[in-house]
N, C-alpha and C. Protein backbone atom coordinates (compact mmCIF):
# COMPACT_ATOMS: atom_id res chain seq x y z
N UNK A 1 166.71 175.82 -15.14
CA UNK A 1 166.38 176.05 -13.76
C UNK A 1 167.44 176.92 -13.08
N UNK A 2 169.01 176.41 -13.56
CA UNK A 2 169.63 177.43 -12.99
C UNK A 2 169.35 178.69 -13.16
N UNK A 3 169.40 179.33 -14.60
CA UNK A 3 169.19 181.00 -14.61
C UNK A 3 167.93 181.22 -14.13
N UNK A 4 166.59 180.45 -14.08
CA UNK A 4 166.15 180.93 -13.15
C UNK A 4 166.52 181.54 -11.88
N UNK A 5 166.79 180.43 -11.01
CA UNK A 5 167.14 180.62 -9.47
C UNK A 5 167.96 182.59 -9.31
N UNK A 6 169.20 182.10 -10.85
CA UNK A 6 169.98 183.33 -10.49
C UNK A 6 169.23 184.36 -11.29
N UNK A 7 168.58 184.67 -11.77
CA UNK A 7 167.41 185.74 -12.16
C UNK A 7 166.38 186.44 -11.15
N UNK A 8 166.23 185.11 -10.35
CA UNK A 8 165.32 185.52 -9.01
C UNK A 8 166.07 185.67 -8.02
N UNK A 9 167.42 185.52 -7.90
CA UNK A 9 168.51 186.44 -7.03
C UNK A 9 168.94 187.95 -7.16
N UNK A 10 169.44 187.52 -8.21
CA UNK A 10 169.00 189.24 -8.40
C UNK A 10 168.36 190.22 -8.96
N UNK A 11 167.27 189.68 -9.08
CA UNK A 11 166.23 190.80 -8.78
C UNK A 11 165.23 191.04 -7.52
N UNK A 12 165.85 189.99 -6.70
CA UNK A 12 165.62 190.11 -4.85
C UNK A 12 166.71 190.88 -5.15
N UNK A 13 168.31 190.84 -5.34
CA UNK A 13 169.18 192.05 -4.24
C UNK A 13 168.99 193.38 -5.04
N UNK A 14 168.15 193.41 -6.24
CA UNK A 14 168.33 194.39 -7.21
C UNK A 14 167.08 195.70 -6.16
N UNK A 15 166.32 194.61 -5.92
CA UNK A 15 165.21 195.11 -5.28
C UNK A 15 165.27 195.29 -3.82
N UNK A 16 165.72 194.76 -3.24
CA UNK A 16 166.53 195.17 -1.96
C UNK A 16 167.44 196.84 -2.17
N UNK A 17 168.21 196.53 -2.78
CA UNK A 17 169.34 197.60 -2.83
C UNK A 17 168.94 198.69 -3.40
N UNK A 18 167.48 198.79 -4.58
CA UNK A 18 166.90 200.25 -5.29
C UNK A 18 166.07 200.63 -4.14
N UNK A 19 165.44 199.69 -3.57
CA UNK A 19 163.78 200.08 -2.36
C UNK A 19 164.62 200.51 -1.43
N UNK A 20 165.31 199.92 -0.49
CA UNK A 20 165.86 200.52 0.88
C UNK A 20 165.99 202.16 0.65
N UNK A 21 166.99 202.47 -0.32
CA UNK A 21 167.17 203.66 0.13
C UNK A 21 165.83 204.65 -0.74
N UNK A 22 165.38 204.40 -1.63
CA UNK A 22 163.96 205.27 -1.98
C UNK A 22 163.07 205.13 -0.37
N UNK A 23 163.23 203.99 0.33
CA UNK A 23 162.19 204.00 1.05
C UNK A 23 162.62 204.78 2.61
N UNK A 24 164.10 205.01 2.55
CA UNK A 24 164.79 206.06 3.64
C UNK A 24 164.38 207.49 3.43
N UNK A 25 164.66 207.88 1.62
CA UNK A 25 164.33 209.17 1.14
C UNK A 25 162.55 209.50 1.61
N UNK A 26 161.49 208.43 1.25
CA UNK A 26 160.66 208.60 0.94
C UNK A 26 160.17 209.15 2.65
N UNK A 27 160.44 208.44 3.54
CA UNK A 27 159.98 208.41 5.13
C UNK A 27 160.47 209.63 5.55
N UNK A 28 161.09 210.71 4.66
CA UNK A 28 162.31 211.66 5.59
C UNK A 28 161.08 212.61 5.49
N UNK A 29 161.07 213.30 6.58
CA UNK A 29 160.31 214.67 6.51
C UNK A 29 161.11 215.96 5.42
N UNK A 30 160.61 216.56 4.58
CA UNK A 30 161.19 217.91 4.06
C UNK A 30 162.25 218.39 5.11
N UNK A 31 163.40 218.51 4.66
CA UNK A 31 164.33 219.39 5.54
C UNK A 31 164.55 218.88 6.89
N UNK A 32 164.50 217.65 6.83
CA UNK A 32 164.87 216.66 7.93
C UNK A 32 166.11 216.38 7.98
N UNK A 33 167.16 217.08 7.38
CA UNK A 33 168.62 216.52 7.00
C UNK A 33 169.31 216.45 5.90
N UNK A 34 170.45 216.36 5.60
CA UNK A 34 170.89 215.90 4.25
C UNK A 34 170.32 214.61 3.31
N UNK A 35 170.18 213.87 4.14
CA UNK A 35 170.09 212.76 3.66
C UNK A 35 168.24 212.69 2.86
N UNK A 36 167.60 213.55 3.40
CA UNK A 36 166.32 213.61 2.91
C UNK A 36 166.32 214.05 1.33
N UNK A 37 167.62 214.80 0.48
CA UNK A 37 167.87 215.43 -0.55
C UNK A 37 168.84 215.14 -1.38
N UNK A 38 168.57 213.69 -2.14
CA UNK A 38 169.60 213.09 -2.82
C UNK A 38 168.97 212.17 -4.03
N UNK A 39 170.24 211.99 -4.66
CA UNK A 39 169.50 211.18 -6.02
C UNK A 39 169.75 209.52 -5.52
N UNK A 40 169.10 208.41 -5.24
CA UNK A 40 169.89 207.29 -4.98
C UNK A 40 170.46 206.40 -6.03
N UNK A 41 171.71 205.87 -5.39
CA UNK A 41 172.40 204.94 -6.04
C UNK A 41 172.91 203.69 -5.38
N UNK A 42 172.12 202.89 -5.76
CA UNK A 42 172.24 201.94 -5.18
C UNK A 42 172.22 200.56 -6.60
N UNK A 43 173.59 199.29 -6.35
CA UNK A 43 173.74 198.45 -7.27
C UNK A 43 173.26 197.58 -7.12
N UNK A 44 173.66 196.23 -7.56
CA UNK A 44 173.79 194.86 -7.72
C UNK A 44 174.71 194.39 -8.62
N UNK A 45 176.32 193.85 -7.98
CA UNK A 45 177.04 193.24 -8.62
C UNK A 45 176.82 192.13 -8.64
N UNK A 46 177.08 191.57 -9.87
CA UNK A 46 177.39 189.64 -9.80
C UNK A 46 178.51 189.45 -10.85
N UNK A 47 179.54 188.12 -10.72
CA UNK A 47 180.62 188.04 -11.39
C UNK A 47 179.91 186.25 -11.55
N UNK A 48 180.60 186.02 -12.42
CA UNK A 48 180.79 184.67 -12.77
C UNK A 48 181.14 183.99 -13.88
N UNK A 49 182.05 183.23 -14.18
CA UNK A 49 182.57 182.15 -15.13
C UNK A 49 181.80 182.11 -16.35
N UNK A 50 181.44 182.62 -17.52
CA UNK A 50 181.20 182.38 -19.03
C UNK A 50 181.27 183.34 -19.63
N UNK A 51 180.64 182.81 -21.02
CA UNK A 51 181.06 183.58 -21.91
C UNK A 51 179.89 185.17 -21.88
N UNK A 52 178.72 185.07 -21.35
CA UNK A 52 177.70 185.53 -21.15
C UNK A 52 177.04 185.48 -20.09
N UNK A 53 176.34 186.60 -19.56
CA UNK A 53 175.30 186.61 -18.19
C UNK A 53 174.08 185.43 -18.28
N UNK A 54 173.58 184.92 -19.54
CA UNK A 54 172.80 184.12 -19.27
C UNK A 54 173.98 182.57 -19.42
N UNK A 55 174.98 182.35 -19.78
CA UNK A 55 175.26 180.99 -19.82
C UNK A 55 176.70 180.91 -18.63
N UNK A 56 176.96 181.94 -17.98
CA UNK A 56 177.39 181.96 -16.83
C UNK A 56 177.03 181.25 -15.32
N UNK A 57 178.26 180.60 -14.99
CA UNK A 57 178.07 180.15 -13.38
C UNK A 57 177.92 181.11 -12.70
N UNK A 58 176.81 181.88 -11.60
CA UNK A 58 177.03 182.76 -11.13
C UNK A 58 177.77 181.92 -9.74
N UNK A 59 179.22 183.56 -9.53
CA UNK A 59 179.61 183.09 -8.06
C UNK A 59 179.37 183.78 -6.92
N UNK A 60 179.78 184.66 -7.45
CA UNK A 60 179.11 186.05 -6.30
C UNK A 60 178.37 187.10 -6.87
N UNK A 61 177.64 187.57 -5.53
CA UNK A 61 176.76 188.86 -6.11
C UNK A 61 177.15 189.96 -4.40
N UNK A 62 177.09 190.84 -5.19
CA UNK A 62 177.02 192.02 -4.26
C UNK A 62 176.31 193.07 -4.13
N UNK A 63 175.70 194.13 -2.96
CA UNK A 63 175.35 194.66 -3.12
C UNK A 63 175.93 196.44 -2.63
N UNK A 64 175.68 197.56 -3.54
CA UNK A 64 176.45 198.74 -3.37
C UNK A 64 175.83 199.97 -3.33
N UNK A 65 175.28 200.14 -2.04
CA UNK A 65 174.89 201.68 -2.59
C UNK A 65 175.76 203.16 -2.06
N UNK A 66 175.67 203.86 -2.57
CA UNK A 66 176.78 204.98 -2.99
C UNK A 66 176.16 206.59 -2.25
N UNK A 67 174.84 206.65 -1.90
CA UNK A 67 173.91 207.87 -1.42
C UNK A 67 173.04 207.13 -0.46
N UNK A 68 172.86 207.66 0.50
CA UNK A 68 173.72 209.28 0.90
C UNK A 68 175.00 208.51 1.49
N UNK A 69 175.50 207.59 1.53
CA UNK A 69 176.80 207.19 1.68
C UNK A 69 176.98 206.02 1.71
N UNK A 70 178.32 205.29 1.29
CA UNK A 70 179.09 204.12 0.79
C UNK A 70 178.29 203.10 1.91
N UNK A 71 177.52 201.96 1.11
CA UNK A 71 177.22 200.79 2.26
C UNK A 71 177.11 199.91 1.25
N UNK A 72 176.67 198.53 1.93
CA UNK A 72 176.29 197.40 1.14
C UNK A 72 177.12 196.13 1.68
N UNK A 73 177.20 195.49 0.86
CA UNK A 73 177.72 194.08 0.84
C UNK A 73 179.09 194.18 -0.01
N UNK A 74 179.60 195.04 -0.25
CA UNK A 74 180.29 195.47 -1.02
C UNK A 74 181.43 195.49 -0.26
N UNK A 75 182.75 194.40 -0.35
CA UNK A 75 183.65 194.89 0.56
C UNK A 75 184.70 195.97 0.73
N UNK A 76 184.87 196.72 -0.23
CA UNK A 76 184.94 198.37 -0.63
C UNK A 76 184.37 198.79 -0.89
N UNK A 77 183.26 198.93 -0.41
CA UNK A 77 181.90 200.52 -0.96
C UNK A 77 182.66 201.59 -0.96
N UNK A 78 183.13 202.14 0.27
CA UNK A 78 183.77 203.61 -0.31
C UNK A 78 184.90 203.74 -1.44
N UNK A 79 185.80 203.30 -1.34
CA UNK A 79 186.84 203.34 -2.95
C UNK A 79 185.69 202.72 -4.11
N UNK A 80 184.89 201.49 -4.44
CA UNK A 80 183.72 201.73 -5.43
C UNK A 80 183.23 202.65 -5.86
N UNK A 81 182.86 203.50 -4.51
CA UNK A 81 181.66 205.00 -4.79
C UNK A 81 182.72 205.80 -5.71
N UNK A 82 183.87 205.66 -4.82
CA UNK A 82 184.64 206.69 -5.11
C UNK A 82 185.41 206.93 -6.44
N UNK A 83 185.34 205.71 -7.86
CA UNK A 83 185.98 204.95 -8.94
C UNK A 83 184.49 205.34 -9.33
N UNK A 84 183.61 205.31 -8.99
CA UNK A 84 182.20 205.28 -9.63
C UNK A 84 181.75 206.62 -9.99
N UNK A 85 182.08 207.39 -8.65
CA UNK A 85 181.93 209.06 -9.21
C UNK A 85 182.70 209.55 -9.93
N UNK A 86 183.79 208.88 -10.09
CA UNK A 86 184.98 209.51 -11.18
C UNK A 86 184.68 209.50 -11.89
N UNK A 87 184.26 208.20 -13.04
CA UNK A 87 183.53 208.41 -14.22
C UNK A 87 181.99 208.71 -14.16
N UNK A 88 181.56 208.90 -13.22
CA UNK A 88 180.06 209.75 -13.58
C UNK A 88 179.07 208.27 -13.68
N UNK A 89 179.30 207.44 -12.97
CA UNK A 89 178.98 206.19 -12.62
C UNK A 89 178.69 205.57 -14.53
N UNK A 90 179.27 206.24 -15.15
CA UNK A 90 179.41 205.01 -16.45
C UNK A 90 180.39 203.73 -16.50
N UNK A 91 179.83 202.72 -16.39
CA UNK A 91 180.56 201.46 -15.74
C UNK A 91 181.55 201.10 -17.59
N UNK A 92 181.03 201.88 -18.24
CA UNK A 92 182.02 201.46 -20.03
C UNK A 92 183.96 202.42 -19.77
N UNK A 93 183.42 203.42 -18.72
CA UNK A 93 184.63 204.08 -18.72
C UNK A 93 185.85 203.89 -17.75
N UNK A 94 185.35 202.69 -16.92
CA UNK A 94 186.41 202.07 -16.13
C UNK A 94 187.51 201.61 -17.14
N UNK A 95 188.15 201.87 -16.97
CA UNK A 95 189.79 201.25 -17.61
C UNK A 95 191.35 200.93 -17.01
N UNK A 96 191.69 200.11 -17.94
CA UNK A 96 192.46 198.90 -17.26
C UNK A 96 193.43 199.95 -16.53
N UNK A 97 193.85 199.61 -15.32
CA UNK A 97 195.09 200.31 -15.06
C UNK A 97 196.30 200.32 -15.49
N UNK A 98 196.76 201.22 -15.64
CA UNK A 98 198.20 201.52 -15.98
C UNK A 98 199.52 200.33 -15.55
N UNK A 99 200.00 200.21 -15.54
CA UNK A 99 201.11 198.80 -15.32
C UNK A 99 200.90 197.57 -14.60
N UNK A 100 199.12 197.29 -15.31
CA UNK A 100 198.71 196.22 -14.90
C UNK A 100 199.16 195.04 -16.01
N UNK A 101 199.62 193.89 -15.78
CA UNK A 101 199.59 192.63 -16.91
C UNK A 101 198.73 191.54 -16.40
N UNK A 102 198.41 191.21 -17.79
CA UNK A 102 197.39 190.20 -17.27
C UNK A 102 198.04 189.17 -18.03
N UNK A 103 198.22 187.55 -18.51
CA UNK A 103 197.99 186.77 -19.34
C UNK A 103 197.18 186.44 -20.15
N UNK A 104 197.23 186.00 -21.84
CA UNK A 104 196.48 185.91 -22.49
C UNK A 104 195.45 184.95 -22.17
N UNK A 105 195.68 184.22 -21.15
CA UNK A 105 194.66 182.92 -20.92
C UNK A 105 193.34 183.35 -21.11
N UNK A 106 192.64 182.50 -21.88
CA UNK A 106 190.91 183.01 -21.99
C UNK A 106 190.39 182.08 -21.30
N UNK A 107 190.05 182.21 -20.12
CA UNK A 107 188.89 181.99 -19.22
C UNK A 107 187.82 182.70 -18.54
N UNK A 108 186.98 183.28 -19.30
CA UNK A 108 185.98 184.19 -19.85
C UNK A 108 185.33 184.31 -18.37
N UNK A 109 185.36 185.98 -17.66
CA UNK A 109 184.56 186.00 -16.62
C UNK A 109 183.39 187.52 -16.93
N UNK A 110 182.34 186.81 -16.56
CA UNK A 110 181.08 187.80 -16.71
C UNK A 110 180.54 189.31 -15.61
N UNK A 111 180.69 190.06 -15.53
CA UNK A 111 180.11 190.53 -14.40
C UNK A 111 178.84 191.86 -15.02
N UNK A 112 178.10 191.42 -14.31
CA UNK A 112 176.61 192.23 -13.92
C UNK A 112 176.52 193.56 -12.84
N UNK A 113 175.83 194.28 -13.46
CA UNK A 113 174.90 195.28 -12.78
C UNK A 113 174.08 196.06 -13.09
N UNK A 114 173.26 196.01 -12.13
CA UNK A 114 171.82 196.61 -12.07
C UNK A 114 171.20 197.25 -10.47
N UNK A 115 170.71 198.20 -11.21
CA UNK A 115 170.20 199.37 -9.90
C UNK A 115 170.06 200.30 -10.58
N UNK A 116 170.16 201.60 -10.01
CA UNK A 116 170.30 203.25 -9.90
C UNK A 116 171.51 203.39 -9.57
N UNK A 117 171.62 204.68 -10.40
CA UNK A 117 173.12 205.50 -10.13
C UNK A 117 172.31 206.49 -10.47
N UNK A 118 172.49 207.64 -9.28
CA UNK A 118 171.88 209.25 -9.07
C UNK A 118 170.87 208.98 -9.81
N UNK A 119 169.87 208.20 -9.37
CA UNK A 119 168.28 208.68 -9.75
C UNK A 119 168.17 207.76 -10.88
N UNK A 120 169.42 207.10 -11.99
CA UNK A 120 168.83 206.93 -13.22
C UNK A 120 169.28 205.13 -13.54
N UNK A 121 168.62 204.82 -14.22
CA UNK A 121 168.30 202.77 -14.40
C UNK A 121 169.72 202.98 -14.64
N UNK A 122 170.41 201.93 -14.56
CA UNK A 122 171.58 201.25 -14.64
C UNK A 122 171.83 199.78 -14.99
N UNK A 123 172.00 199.12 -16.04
CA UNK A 123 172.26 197.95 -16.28
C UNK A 123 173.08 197.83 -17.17
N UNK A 124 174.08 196.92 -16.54
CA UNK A 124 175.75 196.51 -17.44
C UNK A 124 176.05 195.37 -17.15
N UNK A 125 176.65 194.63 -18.46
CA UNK A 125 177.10 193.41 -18.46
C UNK A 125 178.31 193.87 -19.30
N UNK A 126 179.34 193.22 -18.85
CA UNK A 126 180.79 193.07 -19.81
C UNK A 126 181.38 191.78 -19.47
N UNK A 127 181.94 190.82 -20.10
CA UNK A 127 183.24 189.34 -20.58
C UNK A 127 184.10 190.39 -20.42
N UNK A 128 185.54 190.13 -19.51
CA UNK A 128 186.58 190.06 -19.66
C UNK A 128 187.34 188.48 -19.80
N UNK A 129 188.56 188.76 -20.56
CA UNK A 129 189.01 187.92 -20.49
C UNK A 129 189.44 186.84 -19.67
N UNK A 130 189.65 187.00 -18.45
CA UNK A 130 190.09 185.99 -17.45
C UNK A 130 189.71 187.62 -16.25
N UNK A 131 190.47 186.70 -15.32
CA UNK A 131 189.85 187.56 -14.09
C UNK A 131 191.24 188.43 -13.69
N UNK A 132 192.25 188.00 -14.24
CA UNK A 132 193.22 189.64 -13.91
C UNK A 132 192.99 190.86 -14.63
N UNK A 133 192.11 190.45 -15.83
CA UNK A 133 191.58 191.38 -17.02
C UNK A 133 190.79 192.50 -15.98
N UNK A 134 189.78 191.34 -15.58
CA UNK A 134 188.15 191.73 -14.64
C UNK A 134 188.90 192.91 -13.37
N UNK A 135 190.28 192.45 -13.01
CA UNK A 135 190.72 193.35 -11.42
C UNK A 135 191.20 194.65 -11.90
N UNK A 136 191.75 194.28 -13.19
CA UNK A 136 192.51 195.79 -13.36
C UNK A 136 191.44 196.75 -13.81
N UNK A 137 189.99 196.43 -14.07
CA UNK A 137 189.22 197.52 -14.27
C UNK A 137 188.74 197.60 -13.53
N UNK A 138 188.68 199.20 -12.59
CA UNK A 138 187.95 199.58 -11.84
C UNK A 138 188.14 198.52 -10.58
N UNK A 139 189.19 198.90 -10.17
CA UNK A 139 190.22 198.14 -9.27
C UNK A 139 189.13 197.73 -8.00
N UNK A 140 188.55 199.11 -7.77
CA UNK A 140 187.62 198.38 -6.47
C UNK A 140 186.30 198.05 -6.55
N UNK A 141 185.48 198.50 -7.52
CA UNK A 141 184.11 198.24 -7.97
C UNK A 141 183.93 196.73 -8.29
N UNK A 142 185.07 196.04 -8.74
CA UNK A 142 184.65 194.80 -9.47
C UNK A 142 185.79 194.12 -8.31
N UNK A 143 186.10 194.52 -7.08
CA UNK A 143 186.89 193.24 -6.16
C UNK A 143 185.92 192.89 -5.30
N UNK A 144 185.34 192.04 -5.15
CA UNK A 144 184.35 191.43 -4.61
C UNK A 144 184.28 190.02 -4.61
């Protein structure tokens, strides 16, 4: 019953966060603005405690979209967008920062996402090891 509930969470914020902005693009008249001429990107983060997205506590979820500019639930959308366009929104090429330490402790944290990035499906799951593992990648995308 639980992964239900959290299955039908996010794919309410998954669906929230892809529709809003298709449905901003879609309402714009031709040449109504910038914003009428863009690819959208819009997420759904979730983090939580296991070894895996299905046998995970979910704790939080967020939501991020990146076009036509940084919003969401996301309490850094703009540094996110901005870590996100660096690598070309491939969430495998975030890497640990430079004179970050973490401890070996394994207390296995999960984080999720799903949406669009510029127009195209997006879904990622990665286990880091504990959660100083989880901060040093992609310092602002995954602080939430």
């Amino acid at each position: 019953m639980r992964n239900t509930a959290r299955w039908a969470t996010t794919l309410g914020l998954t669906a929230a966060a892809v529709l809003a902005p298709l449905a901003g693009a879609a309402s714009a008249a031709p040449g109504s603005g910038p914003s009428a001429l863009y690819a959208p990107s819009a997420l759904v983060l979730t983090v939580g405690h296991g070894e895996n997205a299905m046998s995970a506590t979910p704790e939080r979820a967020v939501t991020l979209t990146c076009a036509p500019r940084p919003s969401g639930t996301h309490p850094a959308a703009a540094s996110a967008c901005d870590e996100l366009r660096g690598v070309g929104g491939n969430l495998s090429a975030l890497t640990m920062r430079p004179g970050v330490f973490c401890t070996k402790q394994y207390d296995p944290v999960v984080v999720t996402v799903d949406g669009v990035w510029e127009g195209k499906r997006v879904s990622y799951e990665r286990t880091f090891g504990n959660a100083c593992v989880m901060n040093a990648h992609g310092s602002a995308v995954f602080a939430f």
